[in-house]
Protein backbone atom coordinates (compact mmCIF):
# COMPACT_ATOMS: atom_id res chain seq x y z
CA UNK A 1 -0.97 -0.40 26.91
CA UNK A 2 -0.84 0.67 23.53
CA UNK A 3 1.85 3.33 24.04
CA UNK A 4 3.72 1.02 25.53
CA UNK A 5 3.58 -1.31 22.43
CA UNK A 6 4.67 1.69 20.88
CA UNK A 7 7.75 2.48 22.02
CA UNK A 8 8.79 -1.13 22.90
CA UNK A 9 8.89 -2.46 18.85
CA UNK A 10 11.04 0.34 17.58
CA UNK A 11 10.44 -0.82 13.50
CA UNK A 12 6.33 -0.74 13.55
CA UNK A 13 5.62 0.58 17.19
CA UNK A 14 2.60 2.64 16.07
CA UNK A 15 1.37 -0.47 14.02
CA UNK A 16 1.37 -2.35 17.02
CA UNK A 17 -0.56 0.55 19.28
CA UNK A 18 -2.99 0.85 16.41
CA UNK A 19 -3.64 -2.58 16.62
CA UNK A 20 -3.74 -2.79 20.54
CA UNK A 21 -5.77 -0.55 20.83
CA UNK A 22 -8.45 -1.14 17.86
CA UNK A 23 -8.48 -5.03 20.09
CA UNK A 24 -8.71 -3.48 23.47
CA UNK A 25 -11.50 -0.94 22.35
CA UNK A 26 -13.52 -3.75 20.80
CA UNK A 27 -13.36 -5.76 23.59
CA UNK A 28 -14.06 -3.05 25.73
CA UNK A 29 -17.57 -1.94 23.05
CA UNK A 30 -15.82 1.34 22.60
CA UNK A 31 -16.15 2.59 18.97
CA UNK A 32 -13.15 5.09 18.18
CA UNK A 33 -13.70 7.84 16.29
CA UNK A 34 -13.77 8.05 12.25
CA UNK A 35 -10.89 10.97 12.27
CA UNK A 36 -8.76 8.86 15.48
CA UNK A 37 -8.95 5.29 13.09
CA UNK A 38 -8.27 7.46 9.93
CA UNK A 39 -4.97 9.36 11.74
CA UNK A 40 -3.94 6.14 13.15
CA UNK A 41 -3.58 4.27 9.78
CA UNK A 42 -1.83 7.31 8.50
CA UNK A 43 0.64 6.87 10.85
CA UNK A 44 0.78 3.12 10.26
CA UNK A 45 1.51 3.91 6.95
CA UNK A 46 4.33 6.50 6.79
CA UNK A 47 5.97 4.38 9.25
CA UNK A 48 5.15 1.11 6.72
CA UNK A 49 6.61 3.54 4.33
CA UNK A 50 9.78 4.61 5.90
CA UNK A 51 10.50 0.69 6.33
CA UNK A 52 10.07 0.21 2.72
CA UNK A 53 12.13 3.09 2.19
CA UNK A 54 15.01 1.20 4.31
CA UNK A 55 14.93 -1.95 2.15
CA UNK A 56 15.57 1.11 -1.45
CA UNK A 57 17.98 3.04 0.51
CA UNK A 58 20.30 0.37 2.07
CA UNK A 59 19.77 -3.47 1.33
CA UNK A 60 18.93 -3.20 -2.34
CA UNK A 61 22.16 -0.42 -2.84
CA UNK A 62 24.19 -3.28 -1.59
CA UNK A 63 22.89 -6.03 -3.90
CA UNK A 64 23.48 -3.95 -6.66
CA UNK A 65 27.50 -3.06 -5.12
CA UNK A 66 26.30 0.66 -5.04
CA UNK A 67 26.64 2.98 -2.33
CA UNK A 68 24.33 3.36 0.63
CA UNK A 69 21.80 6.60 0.22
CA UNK A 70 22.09 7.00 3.63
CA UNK A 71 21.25 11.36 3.58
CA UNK A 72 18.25 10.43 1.88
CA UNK A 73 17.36 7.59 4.64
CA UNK A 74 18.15 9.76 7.65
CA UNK A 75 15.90 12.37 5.96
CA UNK A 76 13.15 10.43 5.55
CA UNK A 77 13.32 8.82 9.24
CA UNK A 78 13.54 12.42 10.28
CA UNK A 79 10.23 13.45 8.64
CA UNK A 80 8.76 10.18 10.17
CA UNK A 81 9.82 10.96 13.77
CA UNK A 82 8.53 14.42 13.16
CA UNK A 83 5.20 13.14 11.83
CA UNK A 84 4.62 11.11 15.01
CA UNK A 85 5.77 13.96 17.59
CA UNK A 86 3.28 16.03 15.90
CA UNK A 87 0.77 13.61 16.52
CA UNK A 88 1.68 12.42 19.96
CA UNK A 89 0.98 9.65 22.18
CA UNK A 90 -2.77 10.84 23.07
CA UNK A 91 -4.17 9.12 20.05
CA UNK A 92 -3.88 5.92 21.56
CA UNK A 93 -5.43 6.92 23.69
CA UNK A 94 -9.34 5.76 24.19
CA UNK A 95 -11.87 8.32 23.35
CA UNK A 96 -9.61 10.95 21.75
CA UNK A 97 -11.15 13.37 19.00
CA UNK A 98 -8.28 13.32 16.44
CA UNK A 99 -7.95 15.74 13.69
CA UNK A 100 -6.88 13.48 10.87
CA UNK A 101 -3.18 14.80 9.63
CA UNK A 102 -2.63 17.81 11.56
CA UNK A 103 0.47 17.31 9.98
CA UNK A 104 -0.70 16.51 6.28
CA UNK A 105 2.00 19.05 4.88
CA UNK A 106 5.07 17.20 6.50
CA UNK A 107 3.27 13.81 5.45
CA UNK A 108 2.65 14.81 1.72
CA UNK A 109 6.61 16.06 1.94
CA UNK A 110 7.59 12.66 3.09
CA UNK A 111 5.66 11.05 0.01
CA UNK A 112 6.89 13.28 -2.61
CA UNK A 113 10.71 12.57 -1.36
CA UNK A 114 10.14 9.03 -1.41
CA UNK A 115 8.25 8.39 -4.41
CA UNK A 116 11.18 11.03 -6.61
CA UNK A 117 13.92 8.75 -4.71
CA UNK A 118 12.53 5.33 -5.45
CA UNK A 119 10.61 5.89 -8.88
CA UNK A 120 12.90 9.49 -10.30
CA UNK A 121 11.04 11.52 -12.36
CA UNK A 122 8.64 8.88 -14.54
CA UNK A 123 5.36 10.03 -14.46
CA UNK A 124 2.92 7.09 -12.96
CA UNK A 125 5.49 4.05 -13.82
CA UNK A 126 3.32 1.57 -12.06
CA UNK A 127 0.22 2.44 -13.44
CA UNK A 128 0.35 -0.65 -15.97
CA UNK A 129 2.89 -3.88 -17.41
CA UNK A 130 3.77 -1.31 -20.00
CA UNK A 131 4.52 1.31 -18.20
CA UNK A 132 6.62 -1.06 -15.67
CA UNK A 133 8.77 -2.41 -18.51
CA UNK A 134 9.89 1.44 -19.82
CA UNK A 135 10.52 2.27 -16.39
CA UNK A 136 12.63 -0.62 -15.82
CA UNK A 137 14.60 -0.47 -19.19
CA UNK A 138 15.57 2.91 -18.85
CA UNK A 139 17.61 1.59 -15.18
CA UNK A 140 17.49 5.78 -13.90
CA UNK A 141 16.97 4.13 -10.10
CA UNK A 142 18.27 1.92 -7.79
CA UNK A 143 14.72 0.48 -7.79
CA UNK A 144 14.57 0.03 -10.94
CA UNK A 145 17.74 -1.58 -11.48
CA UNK A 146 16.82 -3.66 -8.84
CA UNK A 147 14.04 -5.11 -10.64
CA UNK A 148 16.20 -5.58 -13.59
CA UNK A 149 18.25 -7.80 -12.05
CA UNK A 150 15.47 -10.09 -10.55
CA UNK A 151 14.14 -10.13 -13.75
CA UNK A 152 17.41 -11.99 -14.73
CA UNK A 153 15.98 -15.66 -13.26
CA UNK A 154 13.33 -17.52 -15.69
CA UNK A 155 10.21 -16.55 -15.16
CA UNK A 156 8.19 -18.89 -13.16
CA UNK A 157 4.88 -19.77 -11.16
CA UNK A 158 4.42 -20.07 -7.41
CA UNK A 159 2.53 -21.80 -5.57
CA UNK A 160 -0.47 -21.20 -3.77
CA UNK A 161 0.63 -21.04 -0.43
CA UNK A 162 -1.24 -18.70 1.93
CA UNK A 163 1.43 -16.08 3.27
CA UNK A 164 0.73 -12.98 4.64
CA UNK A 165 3.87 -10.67 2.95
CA UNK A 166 3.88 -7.78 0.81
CA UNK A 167 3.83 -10.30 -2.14
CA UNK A 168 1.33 -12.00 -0.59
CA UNK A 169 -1.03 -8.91 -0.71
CA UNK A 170 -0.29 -8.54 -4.07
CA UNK A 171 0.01 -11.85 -6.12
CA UNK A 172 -3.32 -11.64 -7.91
CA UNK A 173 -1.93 -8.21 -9.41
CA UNK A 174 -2.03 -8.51 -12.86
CA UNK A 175 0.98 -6.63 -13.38
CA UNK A 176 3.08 -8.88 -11.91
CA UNK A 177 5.65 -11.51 -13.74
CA UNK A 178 8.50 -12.94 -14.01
CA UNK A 179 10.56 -14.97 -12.13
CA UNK A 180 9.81 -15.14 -8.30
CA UNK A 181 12.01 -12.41 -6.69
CA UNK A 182 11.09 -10.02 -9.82
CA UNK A 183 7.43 -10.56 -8.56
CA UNK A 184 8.30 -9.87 -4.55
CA UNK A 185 10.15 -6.74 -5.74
CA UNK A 186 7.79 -5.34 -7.61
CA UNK A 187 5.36 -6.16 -4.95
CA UNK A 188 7.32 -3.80 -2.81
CA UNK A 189 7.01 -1.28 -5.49
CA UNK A 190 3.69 -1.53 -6.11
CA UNK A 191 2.95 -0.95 -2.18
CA UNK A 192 5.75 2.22 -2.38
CA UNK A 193 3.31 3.64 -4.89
CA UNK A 194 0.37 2.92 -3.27
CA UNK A 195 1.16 4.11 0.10
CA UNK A 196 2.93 7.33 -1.19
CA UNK A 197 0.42 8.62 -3.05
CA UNK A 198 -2.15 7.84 -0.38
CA UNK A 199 -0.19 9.82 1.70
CA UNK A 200 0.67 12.75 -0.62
CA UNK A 201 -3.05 13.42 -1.20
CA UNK A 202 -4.17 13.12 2.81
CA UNK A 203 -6.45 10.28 1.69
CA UNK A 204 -7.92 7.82 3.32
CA UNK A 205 -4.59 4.90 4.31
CA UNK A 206 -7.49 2.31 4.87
CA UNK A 207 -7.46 0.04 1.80
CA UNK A 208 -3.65 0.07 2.12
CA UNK A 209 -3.29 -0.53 5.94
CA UNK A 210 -6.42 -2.79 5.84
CA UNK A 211 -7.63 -2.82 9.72
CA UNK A 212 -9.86 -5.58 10.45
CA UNK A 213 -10.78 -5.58 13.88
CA UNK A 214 -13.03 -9.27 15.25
CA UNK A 215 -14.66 -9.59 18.56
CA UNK A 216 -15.72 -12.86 20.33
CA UNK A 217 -19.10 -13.64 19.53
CA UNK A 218 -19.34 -16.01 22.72
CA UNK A 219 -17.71 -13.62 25.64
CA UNK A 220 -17.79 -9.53 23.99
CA UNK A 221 -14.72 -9.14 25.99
CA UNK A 222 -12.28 -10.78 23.92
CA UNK A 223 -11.07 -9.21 20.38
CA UNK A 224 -8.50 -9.17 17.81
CA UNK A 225 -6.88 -6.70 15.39
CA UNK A 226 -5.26 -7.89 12.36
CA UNK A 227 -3.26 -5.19 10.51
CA UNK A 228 -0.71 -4.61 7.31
CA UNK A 229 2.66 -3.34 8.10
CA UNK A 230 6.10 -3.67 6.07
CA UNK A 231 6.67 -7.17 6.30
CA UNK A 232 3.07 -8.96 6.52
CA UNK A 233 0.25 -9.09 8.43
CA UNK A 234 0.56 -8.26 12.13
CA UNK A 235 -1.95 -9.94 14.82
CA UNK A 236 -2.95 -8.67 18.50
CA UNK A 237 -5.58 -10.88 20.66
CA UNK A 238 -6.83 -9.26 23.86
CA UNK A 239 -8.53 -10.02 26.49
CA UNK A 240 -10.85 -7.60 29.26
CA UNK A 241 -11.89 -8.19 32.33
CA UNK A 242 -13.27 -5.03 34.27
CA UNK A 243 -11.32 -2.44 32.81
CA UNK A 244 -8.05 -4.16 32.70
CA UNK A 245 -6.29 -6.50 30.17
CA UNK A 246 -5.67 -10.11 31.67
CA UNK A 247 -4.47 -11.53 28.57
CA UNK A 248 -2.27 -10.07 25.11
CA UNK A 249 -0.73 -12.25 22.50
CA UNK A 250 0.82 -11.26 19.36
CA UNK A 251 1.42 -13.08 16.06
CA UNK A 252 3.92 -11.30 14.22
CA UNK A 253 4.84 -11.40 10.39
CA UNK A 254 8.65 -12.38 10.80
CA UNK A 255 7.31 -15.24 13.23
CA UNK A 256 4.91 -16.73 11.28
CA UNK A 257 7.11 -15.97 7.84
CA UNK A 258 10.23 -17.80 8.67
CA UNK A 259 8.78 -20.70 10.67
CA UNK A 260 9.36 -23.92 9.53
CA UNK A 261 7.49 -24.33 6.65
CA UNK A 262 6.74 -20.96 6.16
CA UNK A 263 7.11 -18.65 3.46
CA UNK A 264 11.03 -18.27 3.19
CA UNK A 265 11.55 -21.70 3.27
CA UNK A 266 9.11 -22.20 0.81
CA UNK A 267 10.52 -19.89 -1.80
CA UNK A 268 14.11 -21.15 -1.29
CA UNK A 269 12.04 -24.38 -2.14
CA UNK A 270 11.19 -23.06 -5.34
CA UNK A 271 14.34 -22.33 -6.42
CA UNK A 272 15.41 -24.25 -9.70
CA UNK A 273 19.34 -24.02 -10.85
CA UNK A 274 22.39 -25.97 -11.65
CA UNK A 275 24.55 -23.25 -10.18
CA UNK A 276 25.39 -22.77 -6.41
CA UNK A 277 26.20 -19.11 -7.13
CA UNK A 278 22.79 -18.63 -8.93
CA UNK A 279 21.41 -20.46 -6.24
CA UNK A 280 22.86 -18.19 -3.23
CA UNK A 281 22.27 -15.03 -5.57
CA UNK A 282 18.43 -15.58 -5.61
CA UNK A 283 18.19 -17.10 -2.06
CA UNK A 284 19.79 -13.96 -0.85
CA UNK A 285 17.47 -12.31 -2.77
CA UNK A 286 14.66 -13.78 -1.35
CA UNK A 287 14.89 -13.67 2.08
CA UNK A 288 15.88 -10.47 1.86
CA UNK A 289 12.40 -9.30 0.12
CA UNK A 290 10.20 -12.07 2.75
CA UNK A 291 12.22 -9.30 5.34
CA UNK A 292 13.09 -10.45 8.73
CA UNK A 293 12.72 -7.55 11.35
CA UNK A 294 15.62 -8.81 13.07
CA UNK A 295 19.28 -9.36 12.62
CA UNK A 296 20.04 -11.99 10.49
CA UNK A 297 22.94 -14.46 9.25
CA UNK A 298 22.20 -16.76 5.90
CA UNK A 299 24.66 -19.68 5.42
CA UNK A 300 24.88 -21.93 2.75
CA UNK A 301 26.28 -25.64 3.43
């Protein structure tokens, strides 16, 4: 089953096995390994990583009119694909005895080349406000020209509402501000960092990933796996019955993020300008951070 989820969502397949299978195993009292659950969320997160990587390499290049850096994209998808043929499909499966990174060289490569691409050479540029606003200034990135530009809308507050996106992981940060697609970018940036350098030193992807698995207190044989990917927080509810599955649903983060009511609409809510062309500008901007996993189309009326 979890394979399956695997190769059916093409963007976050191994999220999707990692959380089948952390459900199924619950509701099944099976306790994985500590080396299986730590290789899992290290494939979860280059694969969070390489999405990320996507929104640097192609959608922010063409906000900012510059040119795609597609060699640097197909290299880092490469290193991805490599990373999970190394691993293979037996980890999902129940039982296994993984070896956590047998391929912690290619995965530590894969960091490095993304965090030099997105951040250049700045030594630590998240690591505080100040460091943030140097980085920024000195515009040596497309990231960080990116950030520049959202920085160009008045700063503002948001609201409390409860979404589960990369900003919403990280809106209590103290380092960010600004207005509100300055604070989704650097969201994004902040998780870059974070997942890179969990990945460059083979530590443990946990706090990043943040796997919480839940099982039915009232029948043992139904569970549920929450997990972080790219663009939220991604659900699986499973049900057992004698060694097979009788019932799967899953809540995903483009479903539950641009619902009515949910957090796209909410932002484009927020928005506060005289200008249509302002308005479109940050709109554009905005759903483009909130990140539907699908094909999209944004009109304006």
């Amino acid at each position: 089953m979890a394979n399956r989820a695997r190769l059916l969502f093409a963007l976050c397949g191994n999220a999707h096995a990692t959380a089948a299978i952390s459900a199924a195993e619950a509701a099944m009292q099976s306790v994985p390994s500590p080396q299986a659950r730590r290789a899992r969320l290290q494939l979860v997160a280059a694969e969070a990583l390489r999405e990320h990587f996507f929104r640097f390499a192609v959608d922010w290049s063409a906000f900012l009119s510059e040119p795609p850096r597609t060699r640097a994209l197909h290299r880092v998808a490469e290193m991805v694909t490599q990373i999970k043929a190394r691993m293979g499909a037996r980890l999902y499966w129940t039982g296994i005895e993984a070896q956590a990174m047998p391929h912690g060289d290619l995965a530590a490569l894969l960091a490095r080349r993304v965090l030099s691409e997105v951040f250049g050479d700045d030594d630590e540029p998240m690591a505080s406000q100040t460091s943030i606003d140097a980085w920024t200034h000195k515009a040596a990135t497309p990231a960080a020209r990116m950030l520049g530009q959202a920085h160009q809308d008045g700063a503002q507050s948001i609201d409390e509402f409860p979404e589960q996106t990369v900003f919403g992981r990280w809106r209590d940060d103290p380092r960010l501000n600004g207005s509100e697609a300055a604070q989704r970018v650097l969201a994004r940036l902040l998780e870059i960092d974070a997942l890179g350098r969990g990945l460059a030193n083979e530590s443990d992807c946990e706090g990043v990933c943040n796997l919480i698995v839940n099982v039915n207190d009232d029948d043992g044989r139904i569970a549920s796996a929450a997990i972080d990917v790219a663009r939220g927080r991604l659900h699986h509810h499973i049900e057992i019955d004698d060694g097979k599955v009788t019932y799967c649903s899953i809540s995903s983060p483009t479903g539950r993020n641009f619902e009515q009511g949910g957090a796209a609409e909410q932002a484009i809510r927020r928005i506060r300008t005289a200008s249509r062309t302002s308005f479109e500008r940050q709109a554009r901007l905005l759903v483009m951070e909130i990140d539907p996993c699908v094909a999209y189309e944004l009109r304006f009326h």
